[in-house]
Protein backbone atom coordinates (compact mmCIF):
# COMPACT_ATOMS: atom_id res chain seq x y z
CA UNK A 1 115.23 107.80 -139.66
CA UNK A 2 113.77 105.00 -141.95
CA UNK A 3 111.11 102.82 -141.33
CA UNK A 4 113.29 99.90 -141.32
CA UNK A 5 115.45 101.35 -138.12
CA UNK A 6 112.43 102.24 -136.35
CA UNK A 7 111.37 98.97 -136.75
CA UNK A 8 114.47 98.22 -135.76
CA UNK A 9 114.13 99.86 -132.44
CA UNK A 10 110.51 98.77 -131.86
CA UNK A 11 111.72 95.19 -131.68
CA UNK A 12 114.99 95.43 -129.71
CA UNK A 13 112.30 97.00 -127.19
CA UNK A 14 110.01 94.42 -127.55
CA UNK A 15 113.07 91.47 -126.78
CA UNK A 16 114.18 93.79 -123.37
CA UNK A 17 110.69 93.77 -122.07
CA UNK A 18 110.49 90.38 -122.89
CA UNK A 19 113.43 88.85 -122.13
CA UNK A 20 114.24 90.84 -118.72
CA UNK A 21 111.53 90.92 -115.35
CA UNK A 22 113.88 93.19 -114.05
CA UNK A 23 112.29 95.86 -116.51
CA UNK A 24 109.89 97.92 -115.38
CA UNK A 25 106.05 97.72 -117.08
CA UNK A 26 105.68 99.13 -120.15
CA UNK A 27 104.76 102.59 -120.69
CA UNK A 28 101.61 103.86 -122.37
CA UNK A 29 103.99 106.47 -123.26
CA UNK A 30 106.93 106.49 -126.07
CA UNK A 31 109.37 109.70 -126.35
CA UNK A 32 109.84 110.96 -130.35
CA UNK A 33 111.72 113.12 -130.99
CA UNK A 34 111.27 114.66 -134.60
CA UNK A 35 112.67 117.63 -136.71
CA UNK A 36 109.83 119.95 -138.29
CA UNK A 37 109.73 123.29 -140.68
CA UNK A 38 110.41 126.18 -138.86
CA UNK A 39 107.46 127.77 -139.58
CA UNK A 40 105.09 124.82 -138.36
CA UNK A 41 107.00 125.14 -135.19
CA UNK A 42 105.80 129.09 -134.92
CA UNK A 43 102.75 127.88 -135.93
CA UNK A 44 102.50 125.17 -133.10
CA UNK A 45 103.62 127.76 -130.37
CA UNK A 46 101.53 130.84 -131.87
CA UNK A 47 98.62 127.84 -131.18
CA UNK A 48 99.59 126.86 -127.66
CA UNK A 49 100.31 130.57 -126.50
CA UNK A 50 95.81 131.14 -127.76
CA UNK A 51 95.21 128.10 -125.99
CA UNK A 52 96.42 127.36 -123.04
CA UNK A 53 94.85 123.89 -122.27
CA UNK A 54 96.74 123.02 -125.01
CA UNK A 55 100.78 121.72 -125.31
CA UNK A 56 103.34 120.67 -127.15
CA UNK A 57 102.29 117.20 -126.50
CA UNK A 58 98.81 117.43 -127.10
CA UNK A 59 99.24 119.02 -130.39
CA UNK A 60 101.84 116.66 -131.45
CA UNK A 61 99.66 113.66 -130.53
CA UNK A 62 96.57 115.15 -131.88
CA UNK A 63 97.99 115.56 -135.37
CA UNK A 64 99.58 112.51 -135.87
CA UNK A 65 96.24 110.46 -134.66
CA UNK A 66 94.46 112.80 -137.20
CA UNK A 67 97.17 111.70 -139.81
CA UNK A 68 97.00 108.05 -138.93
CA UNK A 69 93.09 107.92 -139.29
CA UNK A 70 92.98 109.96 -142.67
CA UNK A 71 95.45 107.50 -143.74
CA UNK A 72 93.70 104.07 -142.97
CA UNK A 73 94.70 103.19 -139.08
CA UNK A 74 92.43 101.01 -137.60
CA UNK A 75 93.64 100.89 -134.37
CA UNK A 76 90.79 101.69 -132.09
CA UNK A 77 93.00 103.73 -129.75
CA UNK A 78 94.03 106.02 -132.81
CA UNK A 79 90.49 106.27 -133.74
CA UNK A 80 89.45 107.13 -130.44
CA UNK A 81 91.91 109.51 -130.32
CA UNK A 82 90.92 111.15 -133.36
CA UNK A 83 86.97 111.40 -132.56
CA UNK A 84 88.27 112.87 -129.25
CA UNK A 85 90.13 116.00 -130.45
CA UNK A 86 87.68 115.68 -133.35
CA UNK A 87 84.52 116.83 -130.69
CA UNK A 88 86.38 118.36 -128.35
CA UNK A 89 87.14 122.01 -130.36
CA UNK A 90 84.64 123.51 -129.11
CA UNK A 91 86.44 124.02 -125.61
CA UNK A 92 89.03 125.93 -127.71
């Protein structure tokens, strides 16, 4: 997928919530759904099985804040994110 359908799909989104009441609230919640190297999938599950306060959704939303920030987001959500995961090791 390129960036130009996912912006794509961001704004036919955007027009339904929009242009229909009938549509629930917005979620703070969007499902991806991405292919990855088999070996960073072993990785991810060799991680999860260590750490069980962990999952596959935590891990996946940890990295990409950490990839956003290192990369010049500025959203305070992101960065919040980041510091979050950032302090919280420790309880690994």
């Amino acid at each position: 997928m390129d960036r130009n359908h996912l912006e794509l799909c961001v704004e036919a989104a955007e027009t339904l919530e929009v242009g229909s009441s009938a549509l629930p609230a917005p979620s703070s919640f969007v499902s991806l759904e991405a292919e990855i190297p088999e070996l960073l999938y072993r990785g991810m599950k060799d991680f999860i099985g260590r750490h069980p306060s962990w999952d596959q959704y935590r891990v996946m939303s940890s990295a990409l804040a950490n990839f956003l920030f290192q990369n010049g987001c500025e959203d305070r959500a992101v960065t919040e994110r980041y510091l979050d995961d950032l302090f919280s090791r420790s309880r690994l």
